[in-house]
N, C-alpha and C. Protein backbone atom coordinates (compact mmCIF):
# COMPACT_ATOMS: atom_id res chain seq x y z
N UNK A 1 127.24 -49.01 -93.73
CA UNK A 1 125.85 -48.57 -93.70
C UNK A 1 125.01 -49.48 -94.59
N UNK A 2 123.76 -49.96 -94.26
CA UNK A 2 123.14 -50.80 -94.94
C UNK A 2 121.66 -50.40 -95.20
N UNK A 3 121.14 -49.72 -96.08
CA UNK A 3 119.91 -49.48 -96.19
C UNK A 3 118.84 -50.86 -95.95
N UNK A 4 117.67 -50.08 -95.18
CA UNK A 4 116.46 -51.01 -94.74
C UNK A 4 116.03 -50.68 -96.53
N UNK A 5 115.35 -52.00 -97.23
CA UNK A 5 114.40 -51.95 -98.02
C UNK A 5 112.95 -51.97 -97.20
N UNK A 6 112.60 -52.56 -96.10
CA UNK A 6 111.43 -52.42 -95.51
C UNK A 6 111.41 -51.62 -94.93
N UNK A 7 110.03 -50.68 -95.34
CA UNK A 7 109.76 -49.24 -94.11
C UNK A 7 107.91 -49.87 -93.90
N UNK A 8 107.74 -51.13 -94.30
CA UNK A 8 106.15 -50.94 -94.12
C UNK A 8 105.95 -52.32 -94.27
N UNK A 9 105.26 -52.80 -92.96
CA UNK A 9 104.80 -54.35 -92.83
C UNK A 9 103.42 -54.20 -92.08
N UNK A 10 102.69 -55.41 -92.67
CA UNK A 10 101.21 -55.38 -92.24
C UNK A 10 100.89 -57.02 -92.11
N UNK A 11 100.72 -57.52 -91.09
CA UNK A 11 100.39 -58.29 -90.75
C UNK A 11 98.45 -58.79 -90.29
N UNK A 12 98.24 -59.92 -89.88
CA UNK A 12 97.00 -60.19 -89.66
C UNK A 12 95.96 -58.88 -88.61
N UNK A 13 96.53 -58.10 -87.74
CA UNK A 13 96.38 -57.55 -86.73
C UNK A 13 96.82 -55.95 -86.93
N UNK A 14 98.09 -56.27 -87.54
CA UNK A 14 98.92 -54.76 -87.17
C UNK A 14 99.23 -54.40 -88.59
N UNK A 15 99.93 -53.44 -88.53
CA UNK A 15 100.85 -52.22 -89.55
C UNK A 15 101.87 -52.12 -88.56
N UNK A 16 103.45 -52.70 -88.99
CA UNK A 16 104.39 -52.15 -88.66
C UNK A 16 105.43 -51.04 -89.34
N UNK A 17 105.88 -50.02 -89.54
CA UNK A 17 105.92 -49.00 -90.62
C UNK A 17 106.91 -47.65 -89.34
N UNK A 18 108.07 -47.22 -90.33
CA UNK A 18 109.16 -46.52 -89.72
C UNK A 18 107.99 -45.26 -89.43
N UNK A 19 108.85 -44.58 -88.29
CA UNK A 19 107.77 -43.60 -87.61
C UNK A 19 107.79 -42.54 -88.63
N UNK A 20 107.17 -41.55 -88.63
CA UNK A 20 106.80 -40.09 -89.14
C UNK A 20 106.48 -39.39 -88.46
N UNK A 21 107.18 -37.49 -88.43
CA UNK A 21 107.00 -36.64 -87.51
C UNK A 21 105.41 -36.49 -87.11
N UNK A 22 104.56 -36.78 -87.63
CA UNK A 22 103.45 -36.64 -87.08
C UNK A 22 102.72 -38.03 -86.17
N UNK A 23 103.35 -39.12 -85.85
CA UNK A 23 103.44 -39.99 -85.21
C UNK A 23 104.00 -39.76 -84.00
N UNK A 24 104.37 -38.28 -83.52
CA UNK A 24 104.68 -38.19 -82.17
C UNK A 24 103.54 -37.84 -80.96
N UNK A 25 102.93 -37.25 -81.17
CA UNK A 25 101.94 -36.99 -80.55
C UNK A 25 101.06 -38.84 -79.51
N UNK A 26 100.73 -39.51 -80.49
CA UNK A 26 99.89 -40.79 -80.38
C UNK A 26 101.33 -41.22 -79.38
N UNK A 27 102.65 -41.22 -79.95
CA UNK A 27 103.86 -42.04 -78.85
C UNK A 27 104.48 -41.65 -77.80
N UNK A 28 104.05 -40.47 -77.90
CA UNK A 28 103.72 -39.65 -76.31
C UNK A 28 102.65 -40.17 -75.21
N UNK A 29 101.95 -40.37 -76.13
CA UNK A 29 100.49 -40.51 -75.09
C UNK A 29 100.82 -42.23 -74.85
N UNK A 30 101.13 -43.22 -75.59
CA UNK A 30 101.03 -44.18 -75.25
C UNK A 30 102.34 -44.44 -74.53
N UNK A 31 103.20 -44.08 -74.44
CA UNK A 31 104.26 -44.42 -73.38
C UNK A 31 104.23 -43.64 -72.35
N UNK A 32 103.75 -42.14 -72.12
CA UNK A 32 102.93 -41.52 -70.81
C UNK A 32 102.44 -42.51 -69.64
N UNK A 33 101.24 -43.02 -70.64
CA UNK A 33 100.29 -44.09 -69.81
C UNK A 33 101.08 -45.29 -69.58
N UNK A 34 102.03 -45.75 -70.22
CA UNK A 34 102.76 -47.20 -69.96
C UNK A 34 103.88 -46.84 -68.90
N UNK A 35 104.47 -45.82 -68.46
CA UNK A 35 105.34 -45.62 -67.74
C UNK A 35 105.62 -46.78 -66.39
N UNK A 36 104.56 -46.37 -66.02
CA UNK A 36 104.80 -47.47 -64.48
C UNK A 36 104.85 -48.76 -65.23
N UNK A 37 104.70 -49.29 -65.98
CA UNK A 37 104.59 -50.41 -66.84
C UNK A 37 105.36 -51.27 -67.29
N UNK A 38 106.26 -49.86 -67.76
CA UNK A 38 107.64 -50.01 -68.46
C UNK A 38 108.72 -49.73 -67.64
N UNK A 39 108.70 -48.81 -66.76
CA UNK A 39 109.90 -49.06 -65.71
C UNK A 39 110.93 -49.52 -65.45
N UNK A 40 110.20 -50.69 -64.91
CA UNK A 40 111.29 -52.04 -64.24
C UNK A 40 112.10 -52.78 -64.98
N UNK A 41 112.00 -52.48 -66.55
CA UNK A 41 112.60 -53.34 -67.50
C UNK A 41 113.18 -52.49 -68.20
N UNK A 42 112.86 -51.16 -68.70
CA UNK A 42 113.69 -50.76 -69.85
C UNK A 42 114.62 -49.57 -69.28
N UNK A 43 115.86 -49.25 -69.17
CA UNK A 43 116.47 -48.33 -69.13
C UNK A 43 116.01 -46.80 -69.55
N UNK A 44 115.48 -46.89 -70.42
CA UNK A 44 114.99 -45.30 -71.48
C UNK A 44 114.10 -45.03 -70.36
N UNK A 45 113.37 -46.16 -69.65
CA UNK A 45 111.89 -45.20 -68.86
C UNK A 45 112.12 -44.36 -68.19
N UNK A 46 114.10 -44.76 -67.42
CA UNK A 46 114.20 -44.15 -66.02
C UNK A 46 114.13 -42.64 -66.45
N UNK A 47 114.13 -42.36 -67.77
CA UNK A 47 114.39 -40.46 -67.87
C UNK A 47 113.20 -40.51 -68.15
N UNK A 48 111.92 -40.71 -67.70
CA UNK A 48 110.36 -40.80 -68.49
C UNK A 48 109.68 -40.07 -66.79
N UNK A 49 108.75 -39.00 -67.18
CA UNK A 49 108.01 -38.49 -68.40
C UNK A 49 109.15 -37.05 -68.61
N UNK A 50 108.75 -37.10 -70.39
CA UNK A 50 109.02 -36.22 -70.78
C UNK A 50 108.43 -35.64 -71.56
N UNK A 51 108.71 -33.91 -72.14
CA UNK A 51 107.68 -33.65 -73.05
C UNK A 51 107.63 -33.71 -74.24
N UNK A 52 106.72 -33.23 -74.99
CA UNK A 52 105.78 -33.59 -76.30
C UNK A 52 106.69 -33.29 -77.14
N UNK A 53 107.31 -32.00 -76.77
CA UNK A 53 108.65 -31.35 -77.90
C UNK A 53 109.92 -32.48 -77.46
N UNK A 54 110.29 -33.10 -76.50
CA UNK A 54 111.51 -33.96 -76.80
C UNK A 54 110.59 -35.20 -77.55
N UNK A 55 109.63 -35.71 -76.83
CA UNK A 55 109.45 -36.76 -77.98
C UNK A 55 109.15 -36.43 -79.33
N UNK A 56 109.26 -35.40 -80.11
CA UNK A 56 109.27 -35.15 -81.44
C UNK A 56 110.46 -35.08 -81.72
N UNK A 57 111.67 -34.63 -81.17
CA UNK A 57 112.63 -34.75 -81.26
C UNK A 57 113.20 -36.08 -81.80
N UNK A 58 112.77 -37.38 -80.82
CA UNK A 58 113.00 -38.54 -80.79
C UNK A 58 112.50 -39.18 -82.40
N UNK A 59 111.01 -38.88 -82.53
CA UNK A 59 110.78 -39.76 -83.87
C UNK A 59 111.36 -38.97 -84.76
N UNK A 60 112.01 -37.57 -84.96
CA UNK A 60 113.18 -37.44 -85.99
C UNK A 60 113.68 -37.90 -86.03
N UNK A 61 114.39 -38.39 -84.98
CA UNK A 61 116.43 -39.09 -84.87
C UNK A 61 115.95 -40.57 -85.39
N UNK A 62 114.30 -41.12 -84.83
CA UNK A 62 114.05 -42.50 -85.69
C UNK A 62 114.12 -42.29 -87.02
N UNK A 63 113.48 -41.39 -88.00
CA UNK A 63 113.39 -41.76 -88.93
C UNK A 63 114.48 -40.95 -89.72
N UNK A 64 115.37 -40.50 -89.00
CA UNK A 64 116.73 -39.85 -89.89
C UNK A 64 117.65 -41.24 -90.12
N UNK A 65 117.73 -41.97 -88.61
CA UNK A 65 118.51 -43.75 -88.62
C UNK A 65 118.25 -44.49 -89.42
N UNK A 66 116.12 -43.85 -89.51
CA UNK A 66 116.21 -45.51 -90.47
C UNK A 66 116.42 -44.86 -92.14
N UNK A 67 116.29 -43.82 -92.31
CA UNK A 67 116.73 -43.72 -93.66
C UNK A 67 118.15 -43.36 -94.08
N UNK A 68 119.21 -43.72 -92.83
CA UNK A 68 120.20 -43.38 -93.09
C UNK A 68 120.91 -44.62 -93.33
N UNK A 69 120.42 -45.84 -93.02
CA UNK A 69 120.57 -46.95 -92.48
C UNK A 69 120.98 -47.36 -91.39
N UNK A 70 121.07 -46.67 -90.12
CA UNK A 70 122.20 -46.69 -88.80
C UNK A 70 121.16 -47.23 -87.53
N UNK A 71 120.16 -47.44 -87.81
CA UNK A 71 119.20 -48.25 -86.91
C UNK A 71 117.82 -48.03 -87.64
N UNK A 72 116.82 -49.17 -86.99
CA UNK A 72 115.36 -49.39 -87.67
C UNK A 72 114.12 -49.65 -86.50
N UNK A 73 113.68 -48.27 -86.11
CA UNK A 73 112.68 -48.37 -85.32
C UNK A 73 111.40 -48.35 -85.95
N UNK A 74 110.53 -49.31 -85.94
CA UNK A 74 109.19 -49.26 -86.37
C UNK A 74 108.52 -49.17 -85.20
N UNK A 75 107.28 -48.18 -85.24
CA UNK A 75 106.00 -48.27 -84.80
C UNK A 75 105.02 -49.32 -84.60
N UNK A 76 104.37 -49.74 -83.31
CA UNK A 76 103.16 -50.86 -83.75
C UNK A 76 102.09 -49.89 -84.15
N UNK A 77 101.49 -50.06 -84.86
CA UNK A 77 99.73 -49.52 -84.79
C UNK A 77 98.83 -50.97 -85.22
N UNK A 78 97.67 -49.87 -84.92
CA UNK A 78 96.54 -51.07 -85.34
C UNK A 78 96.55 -50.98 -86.90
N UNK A 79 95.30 -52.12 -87.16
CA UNK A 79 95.44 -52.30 -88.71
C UNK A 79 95.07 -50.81 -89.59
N UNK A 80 94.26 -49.86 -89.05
CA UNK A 80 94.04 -48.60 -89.29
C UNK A 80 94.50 -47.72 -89.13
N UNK A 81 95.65 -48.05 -88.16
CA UNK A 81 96.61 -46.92 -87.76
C UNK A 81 96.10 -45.73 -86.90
N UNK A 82 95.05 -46.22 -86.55
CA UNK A 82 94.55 -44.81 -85.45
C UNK A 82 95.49 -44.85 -84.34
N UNK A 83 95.83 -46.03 -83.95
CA UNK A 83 96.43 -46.16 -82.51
C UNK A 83 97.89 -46.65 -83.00
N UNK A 84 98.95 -45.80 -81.59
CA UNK A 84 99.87 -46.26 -81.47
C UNK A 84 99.80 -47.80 -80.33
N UNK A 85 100.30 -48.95 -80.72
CA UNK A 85 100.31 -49.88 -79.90
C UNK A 85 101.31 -50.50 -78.90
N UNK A 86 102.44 -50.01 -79.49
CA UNK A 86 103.55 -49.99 -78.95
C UNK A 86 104.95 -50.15 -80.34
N UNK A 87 106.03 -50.59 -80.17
CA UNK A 87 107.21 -50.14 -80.72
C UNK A 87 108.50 -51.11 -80.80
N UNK A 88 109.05 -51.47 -81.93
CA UNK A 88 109.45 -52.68 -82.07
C UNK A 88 110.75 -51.98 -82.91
N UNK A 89 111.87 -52.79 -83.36
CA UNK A 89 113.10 -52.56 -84.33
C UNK A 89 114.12 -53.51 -84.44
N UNK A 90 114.45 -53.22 -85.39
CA UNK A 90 115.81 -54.33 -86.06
C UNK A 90 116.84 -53.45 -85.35
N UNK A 91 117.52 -53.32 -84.61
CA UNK A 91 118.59 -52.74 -83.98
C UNK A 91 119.80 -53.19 -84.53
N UNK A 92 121.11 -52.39 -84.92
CA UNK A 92 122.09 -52.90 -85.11
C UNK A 92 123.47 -52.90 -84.04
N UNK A 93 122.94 -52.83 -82.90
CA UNK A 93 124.22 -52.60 -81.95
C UNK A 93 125.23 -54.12 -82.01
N UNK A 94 124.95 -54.93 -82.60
CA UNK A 94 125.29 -56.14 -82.19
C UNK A 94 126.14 -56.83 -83.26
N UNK A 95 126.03 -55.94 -84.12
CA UNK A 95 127.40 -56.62 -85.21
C UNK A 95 126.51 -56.95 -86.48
N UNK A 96 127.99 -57.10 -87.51
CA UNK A 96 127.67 -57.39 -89.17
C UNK A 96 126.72 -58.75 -89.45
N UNK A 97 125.31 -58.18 -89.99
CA UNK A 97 124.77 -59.53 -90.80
C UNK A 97 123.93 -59.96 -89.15
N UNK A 98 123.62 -59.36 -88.50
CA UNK A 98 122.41 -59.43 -86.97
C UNK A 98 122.27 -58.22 -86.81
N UNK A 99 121.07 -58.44 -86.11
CA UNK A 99 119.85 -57.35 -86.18
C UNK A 99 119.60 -58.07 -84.32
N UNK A 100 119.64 -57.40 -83.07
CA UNK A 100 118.89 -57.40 -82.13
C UNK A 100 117.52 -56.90 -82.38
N UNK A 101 116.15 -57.53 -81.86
CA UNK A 101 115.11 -56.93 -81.95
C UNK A 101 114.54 -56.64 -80.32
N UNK A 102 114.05 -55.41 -80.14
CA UNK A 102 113.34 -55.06 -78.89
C UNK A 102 111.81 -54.40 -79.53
N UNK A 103 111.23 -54.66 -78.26
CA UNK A 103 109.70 -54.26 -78.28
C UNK A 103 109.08 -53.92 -76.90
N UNK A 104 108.43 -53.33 -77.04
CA UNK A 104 107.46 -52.70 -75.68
C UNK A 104 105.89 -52.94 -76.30
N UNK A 105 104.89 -53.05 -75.50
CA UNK A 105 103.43 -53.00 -75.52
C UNK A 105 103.04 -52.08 -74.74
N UNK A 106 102.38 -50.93 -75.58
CA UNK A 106 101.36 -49.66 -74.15
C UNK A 106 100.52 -50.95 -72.99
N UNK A 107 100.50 -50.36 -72.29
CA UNK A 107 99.60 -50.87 -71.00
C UNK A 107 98.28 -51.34 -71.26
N UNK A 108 97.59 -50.56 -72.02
CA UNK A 108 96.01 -50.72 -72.52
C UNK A 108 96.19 -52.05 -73.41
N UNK A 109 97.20 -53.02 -73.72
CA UNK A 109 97.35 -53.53 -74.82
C UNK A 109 98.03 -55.13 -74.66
N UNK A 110 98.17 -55.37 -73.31
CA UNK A 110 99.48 -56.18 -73.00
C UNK A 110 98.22 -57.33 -73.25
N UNK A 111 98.74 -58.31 -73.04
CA UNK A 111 97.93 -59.95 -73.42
C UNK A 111 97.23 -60.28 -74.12
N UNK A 112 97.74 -59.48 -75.18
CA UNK A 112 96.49 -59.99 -76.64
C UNK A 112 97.48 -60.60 -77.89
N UNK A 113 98.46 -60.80 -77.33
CA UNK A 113 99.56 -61.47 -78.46
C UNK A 113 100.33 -60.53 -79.83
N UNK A 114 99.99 -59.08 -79.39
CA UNK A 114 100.52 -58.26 -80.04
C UNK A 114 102.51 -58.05 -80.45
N UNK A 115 102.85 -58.41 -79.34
CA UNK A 115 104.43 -58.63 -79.44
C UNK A 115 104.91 -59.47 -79.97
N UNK A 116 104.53 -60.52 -80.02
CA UNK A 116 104.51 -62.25 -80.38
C UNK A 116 104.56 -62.24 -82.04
N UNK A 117 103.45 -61.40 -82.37
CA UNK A 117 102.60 -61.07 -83.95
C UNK A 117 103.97 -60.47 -84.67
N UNK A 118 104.12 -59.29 -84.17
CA UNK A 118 105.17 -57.91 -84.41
C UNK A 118 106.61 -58.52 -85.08
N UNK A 119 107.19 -59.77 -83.13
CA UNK A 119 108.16 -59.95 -83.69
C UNK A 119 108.82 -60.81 -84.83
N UNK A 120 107.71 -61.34 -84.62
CA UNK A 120 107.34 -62.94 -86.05
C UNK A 120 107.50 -62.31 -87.23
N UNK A 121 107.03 -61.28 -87.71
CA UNK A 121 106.51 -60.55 -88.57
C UNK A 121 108.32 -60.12 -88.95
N UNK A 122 108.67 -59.31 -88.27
CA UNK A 122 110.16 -58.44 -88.08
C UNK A 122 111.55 -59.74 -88.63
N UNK A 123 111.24 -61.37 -87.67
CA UNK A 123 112.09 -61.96 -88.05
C UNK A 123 111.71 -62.50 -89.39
N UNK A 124 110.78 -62.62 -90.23
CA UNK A 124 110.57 -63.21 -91.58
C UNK A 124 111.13 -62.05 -92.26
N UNK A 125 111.27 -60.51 -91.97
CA UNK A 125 111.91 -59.49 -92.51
C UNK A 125 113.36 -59.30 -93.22
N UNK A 126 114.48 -59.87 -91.32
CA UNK A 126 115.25 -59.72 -91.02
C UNK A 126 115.81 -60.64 -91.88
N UNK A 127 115.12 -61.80 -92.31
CA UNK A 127 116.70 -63.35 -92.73
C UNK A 127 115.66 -63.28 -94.08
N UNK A 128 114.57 -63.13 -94.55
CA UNK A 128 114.23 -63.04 -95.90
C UNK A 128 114.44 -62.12 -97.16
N UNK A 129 114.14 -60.76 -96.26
CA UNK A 129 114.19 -59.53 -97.51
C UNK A 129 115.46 -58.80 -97.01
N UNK A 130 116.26 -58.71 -95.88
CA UNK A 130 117.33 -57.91 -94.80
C UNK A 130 118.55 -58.77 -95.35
N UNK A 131 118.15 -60.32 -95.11
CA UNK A 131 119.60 -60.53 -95.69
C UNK A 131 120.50 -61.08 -94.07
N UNK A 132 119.58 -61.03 -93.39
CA UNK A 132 120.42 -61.31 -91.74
C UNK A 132 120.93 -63.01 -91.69
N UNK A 133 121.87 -62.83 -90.88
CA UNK A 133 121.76 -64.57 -90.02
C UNK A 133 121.85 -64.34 -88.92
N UNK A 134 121.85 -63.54 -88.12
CA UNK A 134 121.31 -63.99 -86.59
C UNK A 134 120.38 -62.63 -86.26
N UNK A 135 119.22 -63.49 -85.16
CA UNK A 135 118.97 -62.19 -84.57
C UNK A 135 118.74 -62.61 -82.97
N UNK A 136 119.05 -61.34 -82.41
CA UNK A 136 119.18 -61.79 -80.96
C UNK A 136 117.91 -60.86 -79.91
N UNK A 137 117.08 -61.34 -79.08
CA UNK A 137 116.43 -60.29 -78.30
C UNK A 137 117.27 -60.47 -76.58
N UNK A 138 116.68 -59.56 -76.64
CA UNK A 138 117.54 -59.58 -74.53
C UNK A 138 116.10 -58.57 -73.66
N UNK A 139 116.01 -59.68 -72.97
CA UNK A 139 115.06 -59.35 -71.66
C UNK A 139 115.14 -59.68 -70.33
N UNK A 140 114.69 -59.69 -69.37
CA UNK A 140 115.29 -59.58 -68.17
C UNK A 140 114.51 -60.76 -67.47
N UNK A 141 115.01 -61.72 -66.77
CA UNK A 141 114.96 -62.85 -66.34
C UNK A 141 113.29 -62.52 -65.78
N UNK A 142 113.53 -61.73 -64.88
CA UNK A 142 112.10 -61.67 -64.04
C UNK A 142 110.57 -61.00 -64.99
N UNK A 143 110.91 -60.87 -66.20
CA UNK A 143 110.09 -60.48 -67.25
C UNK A 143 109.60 -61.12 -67.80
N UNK A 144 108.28 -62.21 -67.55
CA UNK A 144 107.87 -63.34 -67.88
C UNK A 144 107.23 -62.86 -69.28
N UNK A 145 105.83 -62.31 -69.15
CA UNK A 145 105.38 -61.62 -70.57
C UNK A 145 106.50 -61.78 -71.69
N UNK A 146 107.53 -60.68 -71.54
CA UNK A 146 108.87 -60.55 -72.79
C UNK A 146 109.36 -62.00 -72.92
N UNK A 147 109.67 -62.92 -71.85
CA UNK A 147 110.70 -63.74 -72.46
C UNK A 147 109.56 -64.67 -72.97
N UNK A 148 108.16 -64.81 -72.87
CA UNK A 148 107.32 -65.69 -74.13
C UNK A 148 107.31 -65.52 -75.18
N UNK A 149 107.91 -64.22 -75.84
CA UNK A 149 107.74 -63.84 -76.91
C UNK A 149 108.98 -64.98 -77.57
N UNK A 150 110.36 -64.72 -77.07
CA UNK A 150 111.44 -65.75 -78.04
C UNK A 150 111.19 -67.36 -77.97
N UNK A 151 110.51 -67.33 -76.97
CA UNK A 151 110.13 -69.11 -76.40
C UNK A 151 108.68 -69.24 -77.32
N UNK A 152 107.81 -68.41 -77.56
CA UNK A 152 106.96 -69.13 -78.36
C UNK A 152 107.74 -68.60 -79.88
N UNK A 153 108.46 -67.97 -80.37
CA UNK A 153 109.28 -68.23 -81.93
C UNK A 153 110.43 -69.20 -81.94
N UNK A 154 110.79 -70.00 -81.11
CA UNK A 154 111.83 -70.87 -81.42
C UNK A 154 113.14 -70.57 -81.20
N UNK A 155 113.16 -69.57 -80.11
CA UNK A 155 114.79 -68.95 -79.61
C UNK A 155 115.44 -69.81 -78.64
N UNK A 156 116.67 -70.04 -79.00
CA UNK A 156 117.14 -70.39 -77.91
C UNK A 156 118.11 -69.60 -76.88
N UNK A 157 117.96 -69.83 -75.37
CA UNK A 157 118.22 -68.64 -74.67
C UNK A 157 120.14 -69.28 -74.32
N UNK A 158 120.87 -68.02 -74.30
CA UNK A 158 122.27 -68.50 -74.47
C UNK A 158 122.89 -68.32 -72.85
N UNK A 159 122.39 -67.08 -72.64
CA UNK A 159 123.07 -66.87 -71.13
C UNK A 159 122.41 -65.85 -70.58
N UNK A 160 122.38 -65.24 -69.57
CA UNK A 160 122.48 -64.05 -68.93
C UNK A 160 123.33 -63.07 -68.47
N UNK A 161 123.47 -61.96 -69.02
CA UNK A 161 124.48 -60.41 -68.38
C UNK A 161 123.54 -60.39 -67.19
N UNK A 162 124.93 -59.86 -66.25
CA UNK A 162 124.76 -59.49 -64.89
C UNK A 162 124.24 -57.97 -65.17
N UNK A 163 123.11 -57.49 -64.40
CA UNK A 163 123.16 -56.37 -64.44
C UNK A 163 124.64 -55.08 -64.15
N UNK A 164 125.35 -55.78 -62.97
CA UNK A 164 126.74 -55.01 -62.92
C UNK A 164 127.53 -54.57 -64.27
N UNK A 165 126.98 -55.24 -65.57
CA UNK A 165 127.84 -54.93 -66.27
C UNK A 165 126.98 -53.89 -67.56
N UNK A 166 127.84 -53.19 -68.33
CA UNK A 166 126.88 -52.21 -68.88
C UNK A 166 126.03 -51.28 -68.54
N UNK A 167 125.85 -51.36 -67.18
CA UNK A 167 124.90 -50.22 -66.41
C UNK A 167 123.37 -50.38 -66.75
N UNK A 168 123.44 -51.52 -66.76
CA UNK A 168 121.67 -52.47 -66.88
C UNK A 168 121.18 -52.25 -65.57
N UNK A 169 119.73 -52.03 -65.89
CA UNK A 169 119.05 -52.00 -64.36
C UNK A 169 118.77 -53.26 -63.76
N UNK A 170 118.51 -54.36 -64.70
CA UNK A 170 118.61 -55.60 -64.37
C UNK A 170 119.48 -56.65 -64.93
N UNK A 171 119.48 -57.51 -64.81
CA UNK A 171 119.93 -59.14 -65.34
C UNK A 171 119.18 -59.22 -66.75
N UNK A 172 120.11 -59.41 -67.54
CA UNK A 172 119.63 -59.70 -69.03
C UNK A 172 119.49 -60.99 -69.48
N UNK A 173 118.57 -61.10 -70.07
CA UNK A 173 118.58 -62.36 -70.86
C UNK A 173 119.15 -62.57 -72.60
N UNK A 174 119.96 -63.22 -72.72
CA UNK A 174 120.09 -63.29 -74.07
C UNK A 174 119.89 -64.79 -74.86
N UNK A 175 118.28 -63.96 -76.03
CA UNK A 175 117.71 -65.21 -76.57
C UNK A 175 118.50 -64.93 -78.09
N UNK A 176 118.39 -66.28 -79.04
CA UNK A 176 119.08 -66.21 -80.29
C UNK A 176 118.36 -67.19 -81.04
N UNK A 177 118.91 -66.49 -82.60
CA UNK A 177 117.83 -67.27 -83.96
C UNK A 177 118.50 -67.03 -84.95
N UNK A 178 118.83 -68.10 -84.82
CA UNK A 178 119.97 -68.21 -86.83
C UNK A 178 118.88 -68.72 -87.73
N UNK A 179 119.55 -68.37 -88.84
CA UNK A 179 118.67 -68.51 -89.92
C UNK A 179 118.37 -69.94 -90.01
N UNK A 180 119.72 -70.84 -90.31
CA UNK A 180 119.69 -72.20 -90.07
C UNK A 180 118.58 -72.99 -89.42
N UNK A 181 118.35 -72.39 -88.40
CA UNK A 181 117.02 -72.42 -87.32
C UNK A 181 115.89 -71.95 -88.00
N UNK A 182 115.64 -70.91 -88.39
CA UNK A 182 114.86 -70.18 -88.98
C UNK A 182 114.16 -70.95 -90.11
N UNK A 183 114.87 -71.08 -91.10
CA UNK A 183 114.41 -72.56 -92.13
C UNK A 183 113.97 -73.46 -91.85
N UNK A 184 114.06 -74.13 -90.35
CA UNK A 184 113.42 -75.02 -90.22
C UNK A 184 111.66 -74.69 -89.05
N UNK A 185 111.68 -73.37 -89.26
CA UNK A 185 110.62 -72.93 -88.70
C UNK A 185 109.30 -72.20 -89.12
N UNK A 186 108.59 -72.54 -88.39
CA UNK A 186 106.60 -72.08 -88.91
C UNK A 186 106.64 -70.28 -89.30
N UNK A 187 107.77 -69.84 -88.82
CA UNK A 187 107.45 -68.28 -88.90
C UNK A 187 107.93 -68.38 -90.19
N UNK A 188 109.03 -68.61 -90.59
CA UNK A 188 109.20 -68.44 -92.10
C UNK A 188 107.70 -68.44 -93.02
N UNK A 189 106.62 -69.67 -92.86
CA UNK A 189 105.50 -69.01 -93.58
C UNK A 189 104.52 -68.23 -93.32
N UNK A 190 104.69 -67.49 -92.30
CA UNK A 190 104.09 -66.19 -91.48
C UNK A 190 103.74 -65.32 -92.62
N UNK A 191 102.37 -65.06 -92.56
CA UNK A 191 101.67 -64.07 -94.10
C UNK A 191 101.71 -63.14 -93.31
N UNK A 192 102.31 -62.36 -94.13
CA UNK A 192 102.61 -61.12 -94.15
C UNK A 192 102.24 -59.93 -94.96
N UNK A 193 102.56 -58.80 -95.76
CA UNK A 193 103.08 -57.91 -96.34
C UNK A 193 103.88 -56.66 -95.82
N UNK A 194 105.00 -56.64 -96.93
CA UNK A 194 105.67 -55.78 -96.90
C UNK A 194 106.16 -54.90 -98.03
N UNK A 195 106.62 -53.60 -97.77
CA UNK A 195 106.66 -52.49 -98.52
C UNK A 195 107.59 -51.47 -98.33
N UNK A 196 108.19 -51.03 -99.58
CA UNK A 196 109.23 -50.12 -99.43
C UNK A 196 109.03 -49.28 -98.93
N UNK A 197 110.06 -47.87 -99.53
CA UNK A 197 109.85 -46.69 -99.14
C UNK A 197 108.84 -46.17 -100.26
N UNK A 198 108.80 -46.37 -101.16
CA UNK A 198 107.66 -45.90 -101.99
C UNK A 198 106.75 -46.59 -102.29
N UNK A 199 106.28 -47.31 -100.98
CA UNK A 199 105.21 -47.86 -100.85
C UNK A 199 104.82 -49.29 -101.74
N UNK A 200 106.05 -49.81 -102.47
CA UNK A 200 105.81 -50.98 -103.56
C UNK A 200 106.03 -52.23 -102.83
N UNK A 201 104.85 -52.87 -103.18
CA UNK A 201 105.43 -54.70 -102.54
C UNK A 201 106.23 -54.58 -102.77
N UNK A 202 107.30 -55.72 -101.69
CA UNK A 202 108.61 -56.47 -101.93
C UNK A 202 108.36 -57.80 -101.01
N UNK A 203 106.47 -57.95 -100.41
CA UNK A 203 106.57 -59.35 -100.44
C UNK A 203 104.94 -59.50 -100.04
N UNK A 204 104.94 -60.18 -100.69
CA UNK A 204 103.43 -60.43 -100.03
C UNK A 204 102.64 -62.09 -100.51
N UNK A 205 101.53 -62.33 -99.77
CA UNK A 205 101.10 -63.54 -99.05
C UNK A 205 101.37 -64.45 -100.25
């Protein structure tokens, strides 16, 4: 088990920051409206819509993981936090010392470079204050939007899973970023801030 020291990042645009039970309501409504959106790519949609009481359910089990250390789902919002924007995390399905990262954008929100921002933000997290050396994202070949996100940070893409395997709805892509890599890249000086659980820098511009 590995405790997250980051529960709170703020970037040029956004606040990225582990969910809170009263953060269900806003992530209802914005994945409601993204449904047809989100569909074709993410597995979770195919059980979508659901209601207000299971998705409260859900941002418990987020923020029981991330303070348990057993996974790290952050929230996008805006810089004010009125709005949910969509939803990003250091995932640990993938082994010791890597972090997979996934992300979604609500519908109202897609082409403004919000994912791009998020995940930049997440990998200066992951290999600076986390302690990672690899991180990996996986998206689906025919998902042009998603796979700009690792191609404009400097990923390189390794292979593709067949959908036949794992019970994927599609063909996966798998992009990758070692630290090694990482050092020699522009996101490393990506201004940022970030913040514990009790709210204290642990990095800023």
């Amino acid at each position: 088990m590995e405790l997250a020291r980051t529960y709170r990042i703020q970037t040029e645009r956004l606040v990225l920051r582990c969910y809170q039970p009263g953060d269900a309501p806003g992530l209802h409504q914005a994945i409601t409206r993204s449904i047809d959106h989100l569909r074709p790519w993410l597995p979770w949609v195919q059980q979508e819509p659901k209601a207000l009481e299971a998705r409260i359910s859900l941002v418990r089990i987020f923020r029981g993981q991330f303070d348990l250390g057993l996974d790290y789902a952050f929230g996008i919002f805006d810089r004010e936090e009125k709005e949910i924007i969509g939803s990003t995390g250091l995932h640990t399905r993938i082994g010791k010392n890597a972090r997979e990262i996934g992300y979604w954008i609500s519908v109202d929100h897609i082409g403004k470079g919000y994912a791009t921002e998020a995940v930049g933000a997440l990998i200066r997290i992951a290999f600076d204050i986390e302690g990672l050396t690899r991180i990996e994202i996986r998206c689906a070949p025919d998902n042009i939007r998603s796979q700009h996100v690792p191609e404009k940070l400097g990923f390189r893409m390794e292979g593709i899973i067949k959908r036949s395997l794992n019970d994927n709805i599609v063909d996966t892509m798998i992009w990758s970023l070692e630290k090694k890599d990482y050092e020699q890249s522009p996101i490393r000086y990506k201004l940022l801030e970030a913040f514990d659980m009790m709210g204290r820098p642990i990095l800023l511009p």
